[in-house]
C-alpha atoms as a PDB file:
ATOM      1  CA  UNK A   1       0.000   0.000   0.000  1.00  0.00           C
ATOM      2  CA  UNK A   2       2.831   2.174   0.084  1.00  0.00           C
ATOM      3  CA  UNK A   3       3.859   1.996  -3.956  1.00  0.00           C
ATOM      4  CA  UNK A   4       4.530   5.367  -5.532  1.00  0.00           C
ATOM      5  CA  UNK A   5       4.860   5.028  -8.971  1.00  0.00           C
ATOM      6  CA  UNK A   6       6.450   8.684  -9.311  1.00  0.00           C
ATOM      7  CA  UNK A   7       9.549   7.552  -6.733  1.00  0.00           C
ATOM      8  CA  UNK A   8      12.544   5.302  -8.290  1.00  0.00           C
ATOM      9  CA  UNK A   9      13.460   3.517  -5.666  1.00  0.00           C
ATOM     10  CA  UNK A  10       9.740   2.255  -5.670  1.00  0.00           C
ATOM     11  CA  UNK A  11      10.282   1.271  -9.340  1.00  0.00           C
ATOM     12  CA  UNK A  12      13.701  -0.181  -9.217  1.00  0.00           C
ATOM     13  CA  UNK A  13      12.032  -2.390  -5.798  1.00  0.00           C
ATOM     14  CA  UNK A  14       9.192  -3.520  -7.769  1.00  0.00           C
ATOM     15  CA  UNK A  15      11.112  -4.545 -11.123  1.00  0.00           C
ATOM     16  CA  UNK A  16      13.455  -6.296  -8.621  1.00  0.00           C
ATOM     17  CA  UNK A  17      11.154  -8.319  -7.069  1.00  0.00           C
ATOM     18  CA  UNK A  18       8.991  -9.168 -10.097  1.00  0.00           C
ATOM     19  CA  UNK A  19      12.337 -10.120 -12.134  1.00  0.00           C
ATOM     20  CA  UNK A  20      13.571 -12.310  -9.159  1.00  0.00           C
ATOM     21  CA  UNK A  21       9.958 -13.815  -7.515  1.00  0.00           C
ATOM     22  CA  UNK A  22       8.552 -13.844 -11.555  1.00  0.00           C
ATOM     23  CA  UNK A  23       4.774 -15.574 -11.742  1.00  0.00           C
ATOM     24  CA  UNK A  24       4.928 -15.627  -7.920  1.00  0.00           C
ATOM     25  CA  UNK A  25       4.423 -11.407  -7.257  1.00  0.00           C
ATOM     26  CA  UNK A  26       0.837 -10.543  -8.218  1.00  0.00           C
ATOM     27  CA  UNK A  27       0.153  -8.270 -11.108  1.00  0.00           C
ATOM     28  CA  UNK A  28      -2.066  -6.148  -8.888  1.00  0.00           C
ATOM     29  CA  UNK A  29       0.017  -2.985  -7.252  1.00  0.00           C
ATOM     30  CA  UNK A  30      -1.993  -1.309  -4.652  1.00  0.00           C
ATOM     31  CA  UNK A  31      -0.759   2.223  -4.840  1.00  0.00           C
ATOM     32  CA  UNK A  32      -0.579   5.140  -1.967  1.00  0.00           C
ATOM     33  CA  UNK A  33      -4.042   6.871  -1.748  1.00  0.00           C
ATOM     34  CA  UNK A  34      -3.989   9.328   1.008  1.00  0.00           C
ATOM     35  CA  UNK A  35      -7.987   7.819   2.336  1.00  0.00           C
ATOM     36  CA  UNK A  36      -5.643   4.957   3.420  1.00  0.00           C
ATOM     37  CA  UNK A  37      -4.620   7.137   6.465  1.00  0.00           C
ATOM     38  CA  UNK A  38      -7.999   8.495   7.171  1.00  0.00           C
ATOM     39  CA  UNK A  39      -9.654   5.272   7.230  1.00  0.00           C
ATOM     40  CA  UNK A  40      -6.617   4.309   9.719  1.00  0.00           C
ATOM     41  CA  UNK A  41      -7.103   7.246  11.764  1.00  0.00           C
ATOM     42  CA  UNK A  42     -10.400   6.667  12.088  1.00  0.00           C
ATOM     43  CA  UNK A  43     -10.184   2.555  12.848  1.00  0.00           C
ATOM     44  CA  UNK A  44     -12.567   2.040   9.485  1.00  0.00           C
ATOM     45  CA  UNK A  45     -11.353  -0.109   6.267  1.00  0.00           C
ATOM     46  CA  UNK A  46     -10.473   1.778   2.856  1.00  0.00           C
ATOM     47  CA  UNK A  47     -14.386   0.688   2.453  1.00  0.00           C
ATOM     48  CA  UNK A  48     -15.754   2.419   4.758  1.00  0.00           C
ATOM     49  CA  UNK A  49     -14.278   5.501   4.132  1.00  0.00           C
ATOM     50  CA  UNK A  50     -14.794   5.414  -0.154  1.00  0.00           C
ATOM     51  CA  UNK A  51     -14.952   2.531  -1.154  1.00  0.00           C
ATOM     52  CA  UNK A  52     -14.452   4.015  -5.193  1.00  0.00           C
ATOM     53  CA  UNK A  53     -10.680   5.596  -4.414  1.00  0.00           C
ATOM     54  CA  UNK A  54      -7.910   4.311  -5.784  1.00  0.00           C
ATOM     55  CA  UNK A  55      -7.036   2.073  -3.036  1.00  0.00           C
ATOM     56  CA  UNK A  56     -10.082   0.211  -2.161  1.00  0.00           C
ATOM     57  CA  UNK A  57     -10.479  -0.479  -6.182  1.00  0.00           C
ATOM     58  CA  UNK A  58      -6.914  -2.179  -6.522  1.00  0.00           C
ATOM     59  CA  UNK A  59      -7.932  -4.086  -3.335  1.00  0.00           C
ATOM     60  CA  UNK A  60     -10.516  -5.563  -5.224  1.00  0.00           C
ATOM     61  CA  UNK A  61      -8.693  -5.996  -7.933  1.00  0.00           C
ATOM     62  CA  UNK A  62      -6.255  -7.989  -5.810  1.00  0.00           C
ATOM     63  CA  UNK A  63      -8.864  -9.801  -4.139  1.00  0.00           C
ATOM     64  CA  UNK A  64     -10.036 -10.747  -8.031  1.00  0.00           C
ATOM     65  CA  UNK A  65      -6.777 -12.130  -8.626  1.00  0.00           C
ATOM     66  CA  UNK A  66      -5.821 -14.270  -5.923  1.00  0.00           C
ATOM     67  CA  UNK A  67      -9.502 -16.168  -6.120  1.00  0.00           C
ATOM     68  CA  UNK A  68      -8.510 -16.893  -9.748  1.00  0.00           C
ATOM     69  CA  UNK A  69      -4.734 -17.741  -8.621  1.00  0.00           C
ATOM     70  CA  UNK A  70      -6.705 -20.404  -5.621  1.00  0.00           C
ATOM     71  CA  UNK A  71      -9.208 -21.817  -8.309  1.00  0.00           C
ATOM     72  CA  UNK A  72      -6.507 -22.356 -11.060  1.00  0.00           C
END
C-alpha cells in the first residue's frame, strides 16, 4: 500500500522483485491513496471511508486475482 509510482526507488524495488519472484508477485500494485490514512485514523477499512478511491479499487482488484490464482 505504500507503492509510488512517481519515486525510483519504488520502481527499481518492484522490477526487482517481479524479475527475481517472476509468476509468484501478483500483477495487482496497490498504490498510496492518502484515504488509506484516514480510514486508519479513524479505525474504518479503505471501504468504509470510499470505497471508489484508488485504493479500495486495486484491493478488489487484488482480491479478483488471488480467487482466480486459488481456483486455477
Amino acid at each position: 500500500t505504500m507503492y509510488d509510482g512517481r519515486a525510483g526507488a519504488c520502481r527499481k524495488i518492484l522490477n526487482l522483485i517481479r524479475r527475481k519472484l517472476g509468476d509468484k508477485v501478483f500483477c495487482t500494485v496497490v498504490h498510496m491513496d492518502t484515504k488509506f490514512r484516514e480510514a486508519c485514523a479513524s479505525g474504518k477499512t479503505i471501504f468504509d471511508i470510499d470505497p471508489s478511491t484508488r485504493g479500495a479499487l486495486e484491493y478488489m482488484q487484488l482480491a479478483r486475482e488471488i480467487v482466480r490464482n486459488e481456483d486455477a
